[in-house]
PDB file of N, CA and C in Angstrom:
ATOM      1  N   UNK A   1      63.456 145.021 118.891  1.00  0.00           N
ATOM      2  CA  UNK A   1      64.731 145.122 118.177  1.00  0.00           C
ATOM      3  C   UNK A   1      65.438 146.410 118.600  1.00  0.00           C
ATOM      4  N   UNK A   2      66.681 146.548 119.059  1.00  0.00           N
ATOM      5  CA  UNK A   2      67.563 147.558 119.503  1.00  0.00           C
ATOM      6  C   UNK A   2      67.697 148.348 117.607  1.00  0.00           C
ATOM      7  N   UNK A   3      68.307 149.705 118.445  1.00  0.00           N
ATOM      8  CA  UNK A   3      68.148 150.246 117.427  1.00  0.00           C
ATOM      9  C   UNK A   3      69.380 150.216 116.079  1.00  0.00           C
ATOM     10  N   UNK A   4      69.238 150.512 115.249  1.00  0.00           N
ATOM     11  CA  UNK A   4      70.614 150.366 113.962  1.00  0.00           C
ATOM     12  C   UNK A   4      71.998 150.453 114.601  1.00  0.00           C
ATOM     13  N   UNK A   5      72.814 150.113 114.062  1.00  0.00           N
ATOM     14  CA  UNK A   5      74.427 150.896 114.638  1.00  0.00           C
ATOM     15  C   UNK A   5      75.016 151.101 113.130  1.00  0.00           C
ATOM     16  N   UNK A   6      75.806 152.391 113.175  1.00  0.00           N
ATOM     17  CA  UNK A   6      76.452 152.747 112.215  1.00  0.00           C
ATOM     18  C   UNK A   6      78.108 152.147 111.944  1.00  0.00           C
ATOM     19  N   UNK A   7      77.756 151.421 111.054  1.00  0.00           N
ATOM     20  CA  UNK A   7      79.355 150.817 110.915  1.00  0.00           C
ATOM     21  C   UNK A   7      79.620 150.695 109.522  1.00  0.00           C
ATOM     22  N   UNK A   8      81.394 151.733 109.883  1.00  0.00           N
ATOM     23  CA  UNK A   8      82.662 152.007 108.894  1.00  0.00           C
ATOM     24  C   UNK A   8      82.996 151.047 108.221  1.00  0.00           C
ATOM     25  N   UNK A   9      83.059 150.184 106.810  1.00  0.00           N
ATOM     26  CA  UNK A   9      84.342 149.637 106.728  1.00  0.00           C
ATOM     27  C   UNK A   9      85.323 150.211 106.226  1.00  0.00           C
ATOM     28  N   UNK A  10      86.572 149.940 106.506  1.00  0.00           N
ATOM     29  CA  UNK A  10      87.520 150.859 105.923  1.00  0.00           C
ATOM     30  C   UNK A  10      88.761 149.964 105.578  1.00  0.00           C
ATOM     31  N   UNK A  11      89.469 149.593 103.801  1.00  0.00           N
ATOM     32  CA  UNK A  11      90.551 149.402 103.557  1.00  0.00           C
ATOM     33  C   UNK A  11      91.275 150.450 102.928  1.00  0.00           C
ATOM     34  N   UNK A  12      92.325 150.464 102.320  1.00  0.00           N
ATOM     35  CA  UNK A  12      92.841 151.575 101.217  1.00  0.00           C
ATOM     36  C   UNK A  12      92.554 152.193 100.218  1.00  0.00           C
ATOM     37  N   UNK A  13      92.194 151.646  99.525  1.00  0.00           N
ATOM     38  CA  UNK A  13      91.603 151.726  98.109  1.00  0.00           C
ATOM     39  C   UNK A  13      90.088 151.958  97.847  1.00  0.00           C
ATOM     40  N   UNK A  14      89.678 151.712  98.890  1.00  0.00           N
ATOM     41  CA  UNK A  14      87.761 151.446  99.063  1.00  0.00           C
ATOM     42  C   UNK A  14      87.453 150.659  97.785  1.00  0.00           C
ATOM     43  N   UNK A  15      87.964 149.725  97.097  1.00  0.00           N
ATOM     44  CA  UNK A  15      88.091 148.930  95.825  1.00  0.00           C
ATOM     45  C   UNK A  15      87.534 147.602  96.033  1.00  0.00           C
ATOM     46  N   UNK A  16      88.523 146.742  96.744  1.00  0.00           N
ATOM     47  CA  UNK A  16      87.699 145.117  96.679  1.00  0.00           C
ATOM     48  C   UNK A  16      87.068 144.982  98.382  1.00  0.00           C
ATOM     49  N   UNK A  17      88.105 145.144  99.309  1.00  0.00           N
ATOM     50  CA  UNK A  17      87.340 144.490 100.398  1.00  0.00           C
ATOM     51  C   UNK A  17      86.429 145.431 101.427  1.00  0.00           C
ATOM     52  N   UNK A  18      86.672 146.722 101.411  1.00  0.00           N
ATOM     53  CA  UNK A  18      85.608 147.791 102.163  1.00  0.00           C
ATOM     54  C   UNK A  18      84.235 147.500 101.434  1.00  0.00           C
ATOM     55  N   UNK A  19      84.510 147.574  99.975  1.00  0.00           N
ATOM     56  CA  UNK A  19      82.796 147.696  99.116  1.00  0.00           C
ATOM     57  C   UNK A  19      82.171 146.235  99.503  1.00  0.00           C
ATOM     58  N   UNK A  20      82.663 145.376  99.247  1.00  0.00           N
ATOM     59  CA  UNK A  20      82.605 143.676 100.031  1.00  0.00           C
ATOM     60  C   UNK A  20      81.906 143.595 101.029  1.00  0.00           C
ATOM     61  N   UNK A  21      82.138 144.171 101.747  1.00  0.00           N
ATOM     62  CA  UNK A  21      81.781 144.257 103.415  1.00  0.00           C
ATOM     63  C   UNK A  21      80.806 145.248 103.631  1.00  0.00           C
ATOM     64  N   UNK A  22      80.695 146.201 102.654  1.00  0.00           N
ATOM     65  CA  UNK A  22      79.931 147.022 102.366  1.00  0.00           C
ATOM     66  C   UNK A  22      78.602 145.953 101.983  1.00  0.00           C
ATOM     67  N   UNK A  23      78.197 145.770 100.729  1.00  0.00           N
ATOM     68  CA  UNK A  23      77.911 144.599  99.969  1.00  0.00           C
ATOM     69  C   UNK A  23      77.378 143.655 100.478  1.00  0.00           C
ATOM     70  N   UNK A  24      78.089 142.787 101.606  1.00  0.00           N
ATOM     71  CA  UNK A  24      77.204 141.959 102.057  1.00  0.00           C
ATOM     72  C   UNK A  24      76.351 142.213 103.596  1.00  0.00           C
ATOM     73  N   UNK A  25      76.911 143.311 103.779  1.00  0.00           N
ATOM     74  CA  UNK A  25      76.059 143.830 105.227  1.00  0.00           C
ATOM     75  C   UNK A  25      74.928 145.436 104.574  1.00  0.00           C
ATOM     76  N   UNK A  26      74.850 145.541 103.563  1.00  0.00           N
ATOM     77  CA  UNK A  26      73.914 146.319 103.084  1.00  0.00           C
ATOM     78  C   UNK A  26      72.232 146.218 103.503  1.00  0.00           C
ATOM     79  N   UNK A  27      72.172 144.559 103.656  1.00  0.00           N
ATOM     80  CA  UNK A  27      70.514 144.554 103.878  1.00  0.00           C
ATOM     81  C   UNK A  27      70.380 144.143 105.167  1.00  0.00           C
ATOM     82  N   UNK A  28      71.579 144.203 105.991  1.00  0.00           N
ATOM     83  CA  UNK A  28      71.474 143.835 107.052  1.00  0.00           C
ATOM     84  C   UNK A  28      70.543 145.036 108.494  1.00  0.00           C
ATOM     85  N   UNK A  29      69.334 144.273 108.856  1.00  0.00           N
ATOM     86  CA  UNK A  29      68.814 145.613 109.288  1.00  0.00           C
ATOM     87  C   UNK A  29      69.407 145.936 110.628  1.00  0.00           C
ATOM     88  N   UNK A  30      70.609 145.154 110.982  1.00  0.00           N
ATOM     89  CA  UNK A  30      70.703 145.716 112.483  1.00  0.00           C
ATOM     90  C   UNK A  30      71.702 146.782 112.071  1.00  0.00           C
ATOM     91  N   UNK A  31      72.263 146.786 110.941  1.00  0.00           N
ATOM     92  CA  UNK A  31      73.155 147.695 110.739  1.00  0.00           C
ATOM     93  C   UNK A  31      73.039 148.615 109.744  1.00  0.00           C
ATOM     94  N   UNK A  32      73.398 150.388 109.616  1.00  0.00           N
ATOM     95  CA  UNK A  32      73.705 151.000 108.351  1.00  0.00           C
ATOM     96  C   UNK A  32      75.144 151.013 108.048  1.00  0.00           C
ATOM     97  N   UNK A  33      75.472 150.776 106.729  1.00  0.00           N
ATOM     98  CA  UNK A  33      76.876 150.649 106.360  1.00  0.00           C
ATOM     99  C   UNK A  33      77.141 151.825 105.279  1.00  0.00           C
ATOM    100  N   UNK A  34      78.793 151.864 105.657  1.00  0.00           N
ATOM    101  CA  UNK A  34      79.356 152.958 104.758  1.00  0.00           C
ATOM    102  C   UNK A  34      80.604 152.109 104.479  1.00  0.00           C
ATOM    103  N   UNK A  35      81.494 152.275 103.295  1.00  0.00           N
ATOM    104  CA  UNK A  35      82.870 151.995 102.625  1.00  0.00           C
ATOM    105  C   UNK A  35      83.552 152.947 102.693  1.00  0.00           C
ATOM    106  N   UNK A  36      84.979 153.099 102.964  1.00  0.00           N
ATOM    107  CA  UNK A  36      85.531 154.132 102.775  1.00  0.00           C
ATOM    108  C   UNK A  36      87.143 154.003 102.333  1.00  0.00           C
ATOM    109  N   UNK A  37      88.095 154.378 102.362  1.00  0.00           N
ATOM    110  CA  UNK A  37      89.670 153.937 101.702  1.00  0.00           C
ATOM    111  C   UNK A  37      90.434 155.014 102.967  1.00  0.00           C
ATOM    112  N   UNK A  38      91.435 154.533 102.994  1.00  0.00           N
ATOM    113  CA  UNK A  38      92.608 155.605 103.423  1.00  0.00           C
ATOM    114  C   UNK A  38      93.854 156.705 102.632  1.00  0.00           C
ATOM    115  N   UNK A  39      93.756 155.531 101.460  1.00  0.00           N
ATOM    116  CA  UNK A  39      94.765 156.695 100.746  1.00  0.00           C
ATOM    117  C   UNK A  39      94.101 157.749  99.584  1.00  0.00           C
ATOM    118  N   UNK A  40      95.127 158.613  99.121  1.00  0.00           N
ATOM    119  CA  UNK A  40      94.379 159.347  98.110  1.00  0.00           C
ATOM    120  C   UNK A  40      93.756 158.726  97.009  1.00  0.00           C
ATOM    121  N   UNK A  41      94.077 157.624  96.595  1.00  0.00           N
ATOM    122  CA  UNK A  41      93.640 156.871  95.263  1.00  0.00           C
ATOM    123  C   UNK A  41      92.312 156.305  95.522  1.00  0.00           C
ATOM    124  N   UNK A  42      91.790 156.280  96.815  1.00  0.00           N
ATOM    125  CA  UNK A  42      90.982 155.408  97.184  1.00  0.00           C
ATOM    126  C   UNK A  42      89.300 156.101  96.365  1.00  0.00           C
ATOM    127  N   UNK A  43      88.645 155.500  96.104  1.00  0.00           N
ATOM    128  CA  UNK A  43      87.360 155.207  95.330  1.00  0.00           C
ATOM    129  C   UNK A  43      86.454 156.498  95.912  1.00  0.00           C
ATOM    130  N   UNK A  44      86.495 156.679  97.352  1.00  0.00           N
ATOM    131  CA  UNK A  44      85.917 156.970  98.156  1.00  0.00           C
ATOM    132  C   UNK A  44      86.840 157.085  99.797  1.00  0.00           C
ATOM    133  N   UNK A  45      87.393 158.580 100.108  1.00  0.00           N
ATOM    134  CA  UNK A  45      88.357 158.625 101.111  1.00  0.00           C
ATOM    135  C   UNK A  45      87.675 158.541 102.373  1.00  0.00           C
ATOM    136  N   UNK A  46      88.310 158.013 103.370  1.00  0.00           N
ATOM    137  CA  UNK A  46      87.392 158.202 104.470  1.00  0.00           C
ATOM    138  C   UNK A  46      87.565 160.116 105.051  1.00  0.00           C
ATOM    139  N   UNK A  47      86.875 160.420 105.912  1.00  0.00           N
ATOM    140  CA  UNK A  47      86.376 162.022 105.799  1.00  0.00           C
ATOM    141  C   UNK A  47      86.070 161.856 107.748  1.00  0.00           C
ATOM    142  N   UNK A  48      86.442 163.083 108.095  1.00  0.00           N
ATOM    143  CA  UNK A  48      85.742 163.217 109.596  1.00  0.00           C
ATOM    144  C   UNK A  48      84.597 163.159 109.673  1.00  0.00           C
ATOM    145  N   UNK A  49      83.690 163.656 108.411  1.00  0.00           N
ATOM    146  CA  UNK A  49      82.313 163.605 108.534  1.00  0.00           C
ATOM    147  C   UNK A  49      81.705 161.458 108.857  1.00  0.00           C
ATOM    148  N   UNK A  50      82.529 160.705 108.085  1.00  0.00           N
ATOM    149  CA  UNK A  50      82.387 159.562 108.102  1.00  0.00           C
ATOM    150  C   UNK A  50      82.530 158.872 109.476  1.00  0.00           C
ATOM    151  N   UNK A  51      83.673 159.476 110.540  1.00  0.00           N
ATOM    152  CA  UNK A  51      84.279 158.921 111.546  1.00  0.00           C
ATOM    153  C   UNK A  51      83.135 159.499 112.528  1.00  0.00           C
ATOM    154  N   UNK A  52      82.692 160.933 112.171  1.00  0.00           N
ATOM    155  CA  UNK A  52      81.333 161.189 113.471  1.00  0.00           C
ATOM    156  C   UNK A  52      80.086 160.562 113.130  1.00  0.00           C
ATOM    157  N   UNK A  53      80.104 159.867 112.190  1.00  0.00           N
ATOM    158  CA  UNK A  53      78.711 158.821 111.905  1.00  0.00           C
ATOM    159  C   UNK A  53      78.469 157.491 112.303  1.00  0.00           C
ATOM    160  N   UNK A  54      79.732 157.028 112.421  1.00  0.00           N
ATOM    161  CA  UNK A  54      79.974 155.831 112.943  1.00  0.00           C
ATOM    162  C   UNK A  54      80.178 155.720 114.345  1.00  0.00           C
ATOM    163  N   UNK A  55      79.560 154.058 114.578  1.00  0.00           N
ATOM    164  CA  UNK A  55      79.440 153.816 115.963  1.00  0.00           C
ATOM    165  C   UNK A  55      80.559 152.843 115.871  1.00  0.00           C
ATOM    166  N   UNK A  56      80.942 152.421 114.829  1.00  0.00           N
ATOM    167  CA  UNK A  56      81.846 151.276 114.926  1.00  0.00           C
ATOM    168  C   UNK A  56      82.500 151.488 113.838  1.00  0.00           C
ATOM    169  N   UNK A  57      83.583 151.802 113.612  1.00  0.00           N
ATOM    170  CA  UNK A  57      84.801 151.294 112.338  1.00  0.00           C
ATOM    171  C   UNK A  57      85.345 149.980 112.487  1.00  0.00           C
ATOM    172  N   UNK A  58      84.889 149.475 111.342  1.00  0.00           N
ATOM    173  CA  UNK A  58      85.788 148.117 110.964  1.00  0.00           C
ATOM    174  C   UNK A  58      86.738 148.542 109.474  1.00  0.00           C
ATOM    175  N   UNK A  59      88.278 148.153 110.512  1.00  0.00           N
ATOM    176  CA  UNK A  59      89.559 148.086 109.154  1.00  0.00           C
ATOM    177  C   UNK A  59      89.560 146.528 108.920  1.00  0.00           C
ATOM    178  N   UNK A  60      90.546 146.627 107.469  1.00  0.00           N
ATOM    179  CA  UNK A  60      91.004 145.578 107.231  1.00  0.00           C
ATOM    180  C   UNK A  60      92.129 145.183 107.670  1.00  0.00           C
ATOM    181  N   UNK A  61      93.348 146.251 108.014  1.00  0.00           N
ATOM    182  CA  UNK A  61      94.454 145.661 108.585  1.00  0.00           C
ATOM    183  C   UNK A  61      94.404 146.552 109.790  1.00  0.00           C
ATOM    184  N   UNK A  62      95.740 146.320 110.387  1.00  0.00           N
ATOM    185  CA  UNK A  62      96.519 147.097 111.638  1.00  0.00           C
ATOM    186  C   UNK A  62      97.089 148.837 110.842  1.00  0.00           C
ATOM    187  N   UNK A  63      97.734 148.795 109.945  1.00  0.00           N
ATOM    188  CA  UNK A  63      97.922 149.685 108.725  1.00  0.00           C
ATOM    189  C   UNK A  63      96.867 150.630 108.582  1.00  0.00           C
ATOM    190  N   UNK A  64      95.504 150.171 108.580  1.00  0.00           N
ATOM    191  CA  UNK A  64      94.747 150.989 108.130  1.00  0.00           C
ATOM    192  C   UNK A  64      94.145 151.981 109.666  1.00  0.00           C
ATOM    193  N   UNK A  65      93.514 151.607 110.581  1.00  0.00           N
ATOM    194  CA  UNK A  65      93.424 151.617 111.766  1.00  0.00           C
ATOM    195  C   UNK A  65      94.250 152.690 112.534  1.00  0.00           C
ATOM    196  N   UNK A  66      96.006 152.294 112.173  1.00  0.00           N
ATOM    197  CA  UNK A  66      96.918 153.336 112.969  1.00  0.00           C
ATOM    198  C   UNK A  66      97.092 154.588 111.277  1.00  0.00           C
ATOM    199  N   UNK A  67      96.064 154.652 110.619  1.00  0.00           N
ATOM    200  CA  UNK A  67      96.160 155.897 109.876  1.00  0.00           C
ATOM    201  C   UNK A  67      95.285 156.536 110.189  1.00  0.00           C
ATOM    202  N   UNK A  68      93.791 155.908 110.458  1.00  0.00           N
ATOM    203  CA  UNK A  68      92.863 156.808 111.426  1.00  0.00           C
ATOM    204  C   UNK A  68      93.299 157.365 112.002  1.00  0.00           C
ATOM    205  N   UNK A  69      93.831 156.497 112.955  1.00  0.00           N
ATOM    206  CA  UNK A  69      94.302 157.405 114.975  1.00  0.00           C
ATOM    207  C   UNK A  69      95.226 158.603 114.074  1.00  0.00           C
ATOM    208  N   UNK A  70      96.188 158.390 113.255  1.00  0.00           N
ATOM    209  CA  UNK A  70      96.967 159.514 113.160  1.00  0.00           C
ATOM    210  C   UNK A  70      96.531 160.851 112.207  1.00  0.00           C
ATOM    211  N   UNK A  71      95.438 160.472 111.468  1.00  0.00           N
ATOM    212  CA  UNK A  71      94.761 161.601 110.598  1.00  0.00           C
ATOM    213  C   UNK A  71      94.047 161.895 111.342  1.00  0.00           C
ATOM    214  N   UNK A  72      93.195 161.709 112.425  1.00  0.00           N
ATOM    215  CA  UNK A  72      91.638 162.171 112.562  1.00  0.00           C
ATOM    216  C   UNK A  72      91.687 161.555 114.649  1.00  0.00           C
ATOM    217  N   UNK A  73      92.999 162.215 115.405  1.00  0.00           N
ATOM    218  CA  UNK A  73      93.018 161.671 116.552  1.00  0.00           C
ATOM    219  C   UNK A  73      91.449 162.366 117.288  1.00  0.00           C
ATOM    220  N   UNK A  74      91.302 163.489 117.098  1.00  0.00           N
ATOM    221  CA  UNK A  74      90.157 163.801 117.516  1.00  0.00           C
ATOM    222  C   UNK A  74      88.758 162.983 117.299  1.00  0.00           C
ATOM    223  N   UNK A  75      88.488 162.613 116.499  1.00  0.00           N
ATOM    224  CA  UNK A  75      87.588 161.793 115.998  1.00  0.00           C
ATOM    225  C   UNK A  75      87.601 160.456 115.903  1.00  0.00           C
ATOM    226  N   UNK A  76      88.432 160.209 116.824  1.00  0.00           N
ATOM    227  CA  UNK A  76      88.602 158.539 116.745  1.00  0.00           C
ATOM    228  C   UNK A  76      89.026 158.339 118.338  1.00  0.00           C
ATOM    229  N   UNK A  77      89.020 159.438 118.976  1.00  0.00           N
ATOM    230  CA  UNK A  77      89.599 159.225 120.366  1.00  0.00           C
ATOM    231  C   UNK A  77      88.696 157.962 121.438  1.00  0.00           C
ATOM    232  N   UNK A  78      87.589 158.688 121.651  1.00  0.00           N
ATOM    233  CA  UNK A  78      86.373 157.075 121.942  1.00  0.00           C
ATOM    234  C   UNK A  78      85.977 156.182 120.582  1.00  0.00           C
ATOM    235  N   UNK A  79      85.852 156.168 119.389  1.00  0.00           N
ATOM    236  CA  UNK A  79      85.569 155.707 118.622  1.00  0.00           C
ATOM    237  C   UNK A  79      85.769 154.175 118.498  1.00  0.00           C
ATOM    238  N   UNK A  80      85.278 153.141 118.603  1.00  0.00           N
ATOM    239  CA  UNK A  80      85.950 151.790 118.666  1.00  0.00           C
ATOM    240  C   UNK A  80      86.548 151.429 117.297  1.00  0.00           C
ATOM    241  N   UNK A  81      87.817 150.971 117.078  1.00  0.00           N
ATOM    242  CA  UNK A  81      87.949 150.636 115.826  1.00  0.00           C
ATOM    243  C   UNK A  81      89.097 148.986 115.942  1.00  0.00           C
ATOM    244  N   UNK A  82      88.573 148.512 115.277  1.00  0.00           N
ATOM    245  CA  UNK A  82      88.748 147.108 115.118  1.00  0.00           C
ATOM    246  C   UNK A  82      89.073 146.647 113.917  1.00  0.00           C
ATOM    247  N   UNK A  83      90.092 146.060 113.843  1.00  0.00           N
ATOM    248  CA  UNK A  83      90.768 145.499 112.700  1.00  0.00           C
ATOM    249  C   UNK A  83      90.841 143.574 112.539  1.00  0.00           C
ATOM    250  N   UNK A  84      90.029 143.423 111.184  1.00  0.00           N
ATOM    251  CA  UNK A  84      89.561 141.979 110.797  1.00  0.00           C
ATOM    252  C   UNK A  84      90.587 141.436 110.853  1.00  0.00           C
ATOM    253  N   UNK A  85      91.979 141.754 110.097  1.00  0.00           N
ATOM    254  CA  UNK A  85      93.101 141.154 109.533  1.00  0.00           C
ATOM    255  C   UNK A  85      92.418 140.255 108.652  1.00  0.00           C
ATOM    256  N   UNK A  86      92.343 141.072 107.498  1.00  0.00           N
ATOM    257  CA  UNK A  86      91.687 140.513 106.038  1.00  0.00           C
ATOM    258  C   UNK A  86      93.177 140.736 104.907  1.00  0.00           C
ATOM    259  N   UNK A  87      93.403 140.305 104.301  1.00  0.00           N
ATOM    260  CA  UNK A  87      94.602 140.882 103.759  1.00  0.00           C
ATOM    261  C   UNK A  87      94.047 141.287 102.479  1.00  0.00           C
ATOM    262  N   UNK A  88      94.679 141.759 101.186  1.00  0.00           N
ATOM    263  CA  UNK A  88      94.562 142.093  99.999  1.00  0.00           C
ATOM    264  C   UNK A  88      94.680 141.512  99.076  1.00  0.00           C
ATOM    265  N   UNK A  89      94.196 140.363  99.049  1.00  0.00           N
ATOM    266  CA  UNK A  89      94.366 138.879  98.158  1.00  0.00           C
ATOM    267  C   UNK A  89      92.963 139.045  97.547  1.00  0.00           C
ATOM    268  N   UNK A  90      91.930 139.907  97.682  1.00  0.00           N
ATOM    269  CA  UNK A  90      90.907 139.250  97.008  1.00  0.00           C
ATOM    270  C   UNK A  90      89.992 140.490  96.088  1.00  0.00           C
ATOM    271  N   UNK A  91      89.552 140.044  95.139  1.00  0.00           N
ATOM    272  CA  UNK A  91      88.570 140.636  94.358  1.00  0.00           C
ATOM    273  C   UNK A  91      86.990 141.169  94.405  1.00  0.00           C
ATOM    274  N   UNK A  92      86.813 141.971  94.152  1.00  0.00           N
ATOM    275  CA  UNK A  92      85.578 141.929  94.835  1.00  0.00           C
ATOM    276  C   UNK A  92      84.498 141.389  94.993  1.00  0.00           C
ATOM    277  N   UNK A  93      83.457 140.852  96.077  1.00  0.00           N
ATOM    278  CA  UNK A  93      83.035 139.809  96.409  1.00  0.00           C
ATOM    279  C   UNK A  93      83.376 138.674  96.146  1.00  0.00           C
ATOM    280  N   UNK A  94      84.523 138.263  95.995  1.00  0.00           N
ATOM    281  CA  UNK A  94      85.452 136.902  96.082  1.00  0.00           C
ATOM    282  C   UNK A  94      84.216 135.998  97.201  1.00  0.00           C
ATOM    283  N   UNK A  95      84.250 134.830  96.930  1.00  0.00           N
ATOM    284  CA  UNK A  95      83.036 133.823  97.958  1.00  0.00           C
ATOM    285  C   UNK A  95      84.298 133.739  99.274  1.00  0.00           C
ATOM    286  N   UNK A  96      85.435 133.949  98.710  1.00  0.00           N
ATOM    287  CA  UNK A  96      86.725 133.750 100.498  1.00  0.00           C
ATOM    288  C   UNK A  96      86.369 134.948 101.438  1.00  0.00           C
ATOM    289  N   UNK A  97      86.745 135.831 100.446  1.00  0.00           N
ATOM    290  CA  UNK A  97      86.428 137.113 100.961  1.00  0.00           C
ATOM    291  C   UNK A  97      85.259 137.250 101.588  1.00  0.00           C
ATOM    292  N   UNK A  98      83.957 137.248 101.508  1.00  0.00           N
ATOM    293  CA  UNK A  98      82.774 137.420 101.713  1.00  0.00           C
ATOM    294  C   UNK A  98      82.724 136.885 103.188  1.00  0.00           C
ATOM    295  N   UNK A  99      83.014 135.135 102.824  1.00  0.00           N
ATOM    296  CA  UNK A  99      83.088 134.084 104.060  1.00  0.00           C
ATOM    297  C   UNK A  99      84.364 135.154 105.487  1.00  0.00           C
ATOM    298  N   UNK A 100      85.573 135.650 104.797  1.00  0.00           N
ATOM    299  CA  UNK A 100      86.591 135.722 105.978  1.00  0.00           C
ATOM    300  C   UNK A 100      85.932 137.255 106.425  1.00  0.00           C
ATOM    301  N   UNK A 101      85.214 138.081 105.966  1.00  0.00           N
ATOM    302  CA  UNK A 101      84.462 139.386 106.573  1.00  0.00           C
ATOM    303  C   UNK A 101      83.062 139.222 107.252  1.00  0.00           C
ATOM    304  N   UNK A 102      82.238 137.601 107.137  1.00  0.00           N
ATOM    305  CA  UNK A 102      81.296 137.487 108.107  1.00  0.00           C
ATOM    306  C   UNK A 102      82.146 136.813 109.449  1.00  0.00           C
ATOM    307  N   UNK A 103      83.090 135.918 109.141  1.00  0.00           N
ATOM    308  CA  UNK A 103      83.353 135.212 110.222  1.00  0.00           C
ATOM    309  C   UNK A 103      84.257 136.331 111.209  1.00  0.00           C
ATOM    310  N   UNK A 104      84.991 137.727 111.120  1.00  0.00           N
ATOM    311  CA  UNK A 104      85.726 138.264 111.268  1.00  0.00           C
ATOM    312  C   UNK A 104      84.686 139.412 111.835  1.00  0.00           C
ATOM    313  N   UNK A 105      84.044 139.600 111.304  1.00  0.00           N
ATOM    314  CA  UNK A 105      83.158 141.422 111.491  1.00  0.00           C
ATOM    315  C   UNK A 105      81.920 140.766 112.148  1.00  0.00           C
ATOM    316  N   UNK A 106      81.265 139.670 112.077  1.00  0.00           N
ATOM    317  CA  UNK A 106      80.042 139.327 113.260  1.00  0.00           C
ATOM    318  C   UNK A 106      80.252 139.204 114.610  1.00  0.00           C
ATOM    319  N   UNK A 107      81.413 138.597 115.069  1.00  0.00           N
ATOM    320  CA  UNK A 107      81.004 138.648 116.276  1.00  0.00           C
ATOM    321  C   UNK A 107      81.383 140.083 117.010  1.00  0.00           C
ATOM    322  N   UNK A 108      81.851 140.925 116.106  1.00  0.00           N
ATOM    323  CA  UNK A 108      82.007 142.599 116.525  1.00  0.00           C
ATOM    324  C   UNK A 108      80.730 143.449 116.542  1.00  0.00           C
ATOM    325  N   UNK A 109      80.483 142.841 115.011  1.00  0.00           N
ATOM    326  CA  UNK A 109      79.142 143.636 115.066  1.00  0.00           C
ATOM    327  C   UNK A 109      77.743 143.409 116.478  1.00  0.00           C
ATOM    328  N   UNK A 110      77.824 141.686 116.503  1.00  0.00           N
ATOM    329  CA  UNK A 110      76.478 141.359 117.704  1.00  0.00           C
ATOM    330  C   UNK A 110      77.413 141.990 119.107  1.00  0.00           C
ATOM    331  N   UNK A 111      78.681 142.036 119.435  1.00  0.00           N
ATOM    332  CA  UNK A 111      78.856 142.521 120.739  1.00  0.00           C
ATOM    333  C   UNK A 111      78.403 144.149 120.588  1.00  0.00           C
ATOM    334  N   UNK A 112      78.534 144.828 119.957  1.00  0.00           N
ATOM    335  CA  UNK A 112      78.783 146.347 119.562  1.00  0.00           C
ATOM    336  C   UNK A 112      76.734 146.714 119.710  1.00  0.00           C
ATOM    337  N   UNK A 113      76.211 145.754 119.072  1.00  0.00           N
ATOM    338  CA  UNK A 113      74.682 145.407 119.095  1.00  0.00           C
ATOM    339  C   UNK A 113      74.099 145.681 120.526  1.00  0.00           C
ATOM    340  N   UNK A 114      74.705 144.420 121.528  1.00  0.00           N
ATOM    341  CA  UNK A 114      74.680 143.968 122.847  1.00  0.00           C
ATOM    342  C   UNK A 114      74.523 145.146 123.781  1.00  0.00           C
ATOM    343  N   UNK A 115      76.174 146.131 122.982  1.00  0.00           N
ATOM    344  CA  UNK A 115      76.303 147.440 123.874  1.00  0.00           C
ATOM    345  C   UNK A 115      75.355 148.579 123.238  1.00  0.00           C
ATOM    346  N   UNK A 116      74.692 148.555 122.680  1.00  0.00           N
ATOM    347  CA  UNK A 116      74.340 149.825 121.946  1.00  0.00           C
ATOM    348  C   UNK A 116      72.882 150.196 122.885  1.00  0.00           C
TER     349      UNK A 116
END
C-alpha cells in the first residue's frame, strides 16, 4: 500500500459540505483529511499551516480555489487544487451531497494516489 496523502477540503463556511467530505473520507486509509472554510465566519478558517500539510486541496467551487491562489500565493504555488463544483444546496451529510463528493473527489483522490 503507497503511503497516506494529505487532503484539504475546503468550502466557505467549513459548515455543511467541507465537514461532509471531511466525514465521509475520515476512515478512509489511503487518505488523512482536514475541513477548512474561506471566509471569516467559517467554523474553522483555512491557515498556511493547513495549505503546507496538504498534498491535495479539494474546493467546492471555482470561488473558493481563486481565494486560495489570492490569500496564500506562496503556498499554493505547486500545490494542486481542484475544484468539485458542488454547490451550496445541501445540509450536512445530505445522502446527495455525500453521493456528488464521492463521485467528484475519487477519481482525484486515486489519480493524486497513482502520483504520490
Amino acid at each position: 500500500m503507497t503511503n497516506r496523502i494529505n487532503v484539504l477540503f475546503v468550502c466557505s463556511k467549513n459548515q455543511w459540505r467541507s465537514p461532509t467530505a471531511e466525514a465521509v473520507y475520515r476512515d478512509d486509509t489511503r487518505v488523512s483529511v482536514r475541513s477548512r472554510g474561506t471566509t471569516r465566519a467559517a467554523r474553522q478558517t483555512v491557515r498556511a499551516v493547513d495549505l503546507a500539510w496538504a498534498d491535495l486541496v479539494l474546493v467546492m467551487e471555482d470561488k473558493h480555489r481563486h481565494r486560495l491562489l489570492a490569500d496564500y500565493p506562496g503556498e499554493t504555488k505547486f500545490l494542486p487544487i481542484k475544484v468539485l463544483h458542488i454547490p451550496d444546496d445541501y445540509q450536512f451529510m445530505d445522502p446527495e451531497l455525500v453521493e456528488l463528493i464521492r463521485g467528484a473527489a475519487e477519481p482525484i483522490i486515486d489519480e493524486a494516489i497513482t502520483k504520490a
